[in-house]
C-alpha atoms as a PDB file:
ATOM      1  CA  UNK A   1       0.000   0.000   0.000  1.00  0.00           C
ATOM      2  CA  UNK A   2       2.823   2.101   0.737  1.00  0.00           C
ATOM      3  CA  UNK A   3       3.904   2.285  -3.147  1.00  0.00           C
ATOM      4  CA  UNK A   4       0.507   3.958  -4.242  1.00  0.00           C
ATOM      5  CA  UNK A   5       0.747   6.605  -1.761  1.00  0.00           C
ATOM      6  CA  UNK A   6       4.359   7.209  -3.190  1.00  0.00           C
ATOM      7  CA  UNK A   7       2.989   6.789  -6.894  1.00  0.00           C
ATOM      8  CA  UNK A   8       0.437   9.512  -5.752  1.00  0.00           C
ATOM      9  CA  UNK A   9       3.060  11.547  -3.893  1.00  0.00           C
ATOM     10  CA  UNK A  10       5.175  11.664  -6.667  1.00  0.00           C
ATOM     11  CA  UNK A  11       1.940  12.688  -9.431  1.00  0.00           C
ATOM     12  CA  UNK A  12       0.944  15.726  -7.007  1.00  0.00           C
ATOM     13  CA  UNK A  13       4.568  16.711  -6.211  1.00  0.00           C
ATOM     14  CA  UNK A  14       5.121  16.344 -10.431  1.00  0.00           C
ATOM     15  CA  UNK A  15       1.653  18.451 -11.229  1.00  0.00           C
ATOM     16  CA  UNK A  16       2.177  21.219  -8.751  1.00  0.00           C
ATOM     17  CA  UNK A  17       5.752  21.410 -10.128  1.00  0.00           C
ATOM     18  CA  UNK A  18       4.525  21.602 -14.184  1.00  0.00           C
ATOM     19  CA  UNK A  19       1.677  24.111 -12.930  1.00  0.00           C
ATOM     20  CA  UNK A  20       4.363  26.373 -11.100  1.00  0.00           C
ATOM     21  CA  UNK A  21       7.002  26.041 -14.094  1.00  0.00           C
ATOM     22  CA  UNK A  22       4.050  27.023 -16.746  1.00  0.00           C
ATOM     23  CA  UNK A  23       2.891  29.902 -13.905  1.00  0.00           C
ATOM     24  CA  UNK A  24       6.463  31.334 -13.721  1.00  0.00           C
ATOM     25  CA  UNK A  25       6.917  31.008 -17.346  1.00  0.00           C
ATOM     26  CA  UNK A  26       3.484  33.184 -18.326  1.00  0.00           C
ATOM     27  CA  UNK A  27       4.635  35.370 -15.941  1.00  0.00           C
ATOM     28  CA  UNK A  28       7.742  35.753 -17.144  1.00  0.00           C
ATOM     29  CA  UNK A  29       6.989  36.353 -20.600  1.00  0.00           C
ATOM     30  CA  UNK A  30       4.445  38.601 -19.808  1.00  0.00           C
ATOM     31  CA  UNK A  31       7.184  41.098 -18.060  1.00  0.00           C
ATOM     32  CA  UNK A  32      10.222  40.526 -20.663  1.00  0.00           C
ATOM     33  CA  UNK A  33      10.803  43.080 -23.120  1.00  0.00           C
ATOM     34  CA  UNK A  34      10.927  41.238 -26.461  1.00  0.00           C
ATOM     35  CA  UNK A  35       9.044  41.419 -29.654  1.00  0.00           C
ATOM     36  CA  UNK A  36       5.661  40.038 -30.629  1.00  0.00           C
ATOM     37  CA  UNK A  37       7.464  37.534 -33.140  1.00  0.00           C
ATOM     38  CA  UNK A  38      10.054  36.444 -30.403  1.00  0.00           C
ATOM     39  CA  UNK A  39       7.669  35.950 -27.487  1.00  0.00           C
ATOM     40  CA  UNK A  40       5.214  33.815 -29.710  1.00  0.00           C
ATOM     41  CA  UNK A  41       8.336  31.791 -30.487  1.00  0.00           C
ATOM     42  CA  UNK A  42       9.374  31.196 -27.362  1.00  0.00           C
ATOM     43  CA  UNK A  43       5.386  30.161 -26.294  1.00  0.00           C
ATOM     44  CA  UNK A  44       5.652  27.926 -28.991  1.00  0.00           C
ATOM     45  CA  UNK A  45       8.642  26.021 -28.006  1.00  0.00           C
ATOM     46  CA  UNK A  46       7.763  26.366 -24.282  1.00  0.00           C
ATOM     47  CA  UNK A  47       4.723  24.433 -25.237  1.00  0.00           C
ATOM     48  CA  UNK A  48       5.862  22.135 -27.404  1.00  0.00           C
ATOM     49  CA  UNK A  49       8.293  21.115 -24.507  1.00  0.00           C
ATOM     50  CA  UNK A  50       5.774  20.825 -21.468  1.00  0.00           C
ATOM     51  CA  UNK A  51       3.732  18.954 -24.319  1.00  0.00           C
ATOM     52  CA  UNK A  52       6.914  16.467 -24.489  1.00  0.00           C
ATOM     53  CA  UNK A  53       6.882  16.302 -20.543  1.00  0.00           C
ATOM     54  CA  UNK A  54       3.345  16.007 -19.817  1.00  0.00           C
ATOM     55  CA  UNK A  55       3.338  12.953 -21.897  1.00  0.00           C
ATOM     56  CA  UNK A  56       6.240  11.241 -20.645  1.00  0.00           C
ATOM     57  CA  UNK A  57       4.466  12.028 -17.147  1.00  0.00           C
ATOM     58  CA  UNK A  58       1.332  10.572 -18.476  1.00  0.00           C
ATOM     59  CA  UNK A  59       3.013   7.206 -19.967  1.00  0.00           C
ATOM     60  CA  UNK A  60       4.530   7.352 -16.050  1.00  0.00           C
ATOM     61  CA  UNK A  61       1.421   7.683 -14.551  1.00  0.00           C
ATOM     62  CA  UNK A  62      -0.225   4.876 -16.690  1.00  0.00           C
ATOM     63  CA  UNK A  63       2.824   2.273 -16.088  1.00  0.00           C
ATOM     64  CA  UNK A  64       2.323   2.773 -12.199  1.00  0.00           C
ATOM     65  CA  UNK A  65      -1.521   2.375 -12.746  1.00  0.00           C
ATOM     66  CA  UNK A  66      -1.155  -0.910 -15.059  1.00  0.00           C
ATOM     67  CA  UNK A  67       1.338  -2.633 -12.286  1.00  0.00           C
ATOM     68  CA  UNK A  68      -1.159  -1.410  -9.312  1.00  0.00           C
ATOM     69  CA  UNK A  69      -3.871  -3.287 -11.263  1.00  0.00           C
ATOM     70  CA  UNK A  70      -1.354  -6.265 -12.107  1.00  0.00           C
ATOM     71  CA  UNK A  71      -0.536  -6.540  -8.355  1.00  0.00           C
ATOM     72  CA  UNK A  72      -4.891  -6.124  -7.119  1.00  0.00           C
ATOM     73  CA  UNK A  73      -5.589  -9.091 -10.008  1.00  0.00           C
ATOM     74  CA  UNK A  74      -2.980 -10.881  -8.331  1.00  0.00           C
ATOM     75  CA  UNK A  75      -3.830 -10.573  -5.219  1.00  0.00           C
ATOM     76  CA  UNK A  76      -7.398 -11.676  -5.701  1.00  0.00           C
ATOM     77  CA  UNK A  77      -6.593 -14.865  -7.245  1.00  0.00           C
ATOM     78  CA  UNK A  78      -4.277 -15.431  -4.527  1.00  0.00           C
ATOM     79  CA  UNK A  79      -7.334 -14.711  -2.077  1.00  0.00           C
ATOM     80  CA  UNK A  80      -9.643 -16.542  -4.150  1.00  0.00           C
ATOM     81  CA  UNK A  81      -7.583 -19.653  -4.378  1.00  0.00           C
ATOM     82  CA  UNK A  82      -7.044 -19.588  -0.720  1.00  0.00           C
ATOM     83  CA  UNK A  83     -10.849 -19.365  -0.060  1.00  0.00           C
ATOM     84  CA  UNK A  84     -11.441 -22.289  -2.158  1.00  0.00           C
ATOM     85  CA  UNK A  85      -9.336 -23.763  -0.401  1.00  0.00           C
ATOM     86  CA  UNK A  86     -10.297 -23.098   3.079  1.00  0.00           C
ATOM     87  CA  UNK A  87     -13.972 -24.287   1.808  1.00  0.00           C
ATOM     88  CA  UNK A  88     -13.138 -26.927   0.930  1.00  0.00           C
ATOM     89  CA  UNK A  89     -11.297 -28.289   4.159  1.00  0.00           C
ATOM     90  CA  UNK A  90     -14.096 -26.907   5.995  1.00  0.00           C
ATOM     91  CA  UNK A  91     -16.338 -28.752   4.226  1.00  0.00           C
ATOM     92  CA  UNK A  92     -13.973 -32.060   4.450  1.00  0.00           C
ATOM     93  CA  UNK A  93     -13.867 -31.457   8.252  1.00  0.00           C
ATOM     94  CA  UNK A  94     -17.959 -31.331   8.738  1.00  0.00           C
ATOM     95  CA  UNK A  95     -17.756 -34.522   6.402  1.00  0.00           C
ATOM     96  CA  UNK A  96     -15.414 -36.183   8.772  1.00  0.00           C
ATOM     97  CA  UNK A  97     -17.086 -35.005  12.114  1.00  0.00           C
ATOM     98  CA  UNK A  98     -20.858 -35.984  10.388  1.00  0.00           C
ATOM     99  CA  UNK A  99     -19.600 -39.380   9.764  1.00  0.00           C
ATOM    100  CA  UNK A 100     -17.480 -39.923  13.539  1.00  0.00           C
ATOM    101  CA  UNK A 101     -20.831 -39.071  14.541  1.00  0.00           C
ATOM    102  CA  UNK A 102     -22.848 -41.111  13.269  1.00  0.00           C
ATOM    103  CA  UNK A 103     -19.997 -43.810  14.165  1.00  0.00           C
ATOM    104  CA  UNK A 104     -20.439 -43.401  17.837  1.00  0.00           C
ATOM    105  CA  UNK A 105     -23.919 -43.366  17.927  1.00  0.00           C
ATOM    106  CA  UNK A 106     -24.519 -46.870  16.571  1.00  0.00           C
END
């Protein structure tokens, strides 16, 4: 359980760090003293970079979702097996106890 709250740690920590980076940036470009041409450049290749990162974050994200769900499938055919299991000794016991039963009452 420990690993998802890292995974999750990890996704806020990465999304409040993209949002401040693309805050700052605006902010930056707003103030700078550069041409129309230039600053729409620059936009451009900002966002064609957080683009870049937001889906290598996303392919991130979706690797440590697909072995979450790997490791909950796996665990409930573990549990499931182990439930047959235990149903079926319990029912093996109630056999045996039925039948000593009815041996000591004859």
């Amino acid at each position: 359980m420990r690993e998802m709250n890292q995974g999750s740690d990890y996704s806020v920590g990465t999304a409040a760090f993209i949002a401040g980076v693309l805050i700052g940036a605006g902010v930056a470009l707003l103030l700078a003293p550069q041409s129309g041409a230039d600053t729409r450049n620059m936009v451009r290749d900002y966002a064609g970079r957080a683009k870049d990162e937001l889906k290598e974050r996303g392919k991130e994200a979706k690797a440590v979702l697909d072995s979450a769900m790997e490791r909950g499938k796996d665990a409930y055919e573990s549990l499931k097996e182990q439930s047959k299991e235990g149903y079926e000794s319990a029912k093996q016991t109630f056999r045996d106890v039925g039948n000593e039963a009815l041996r000591n009452r004859v």
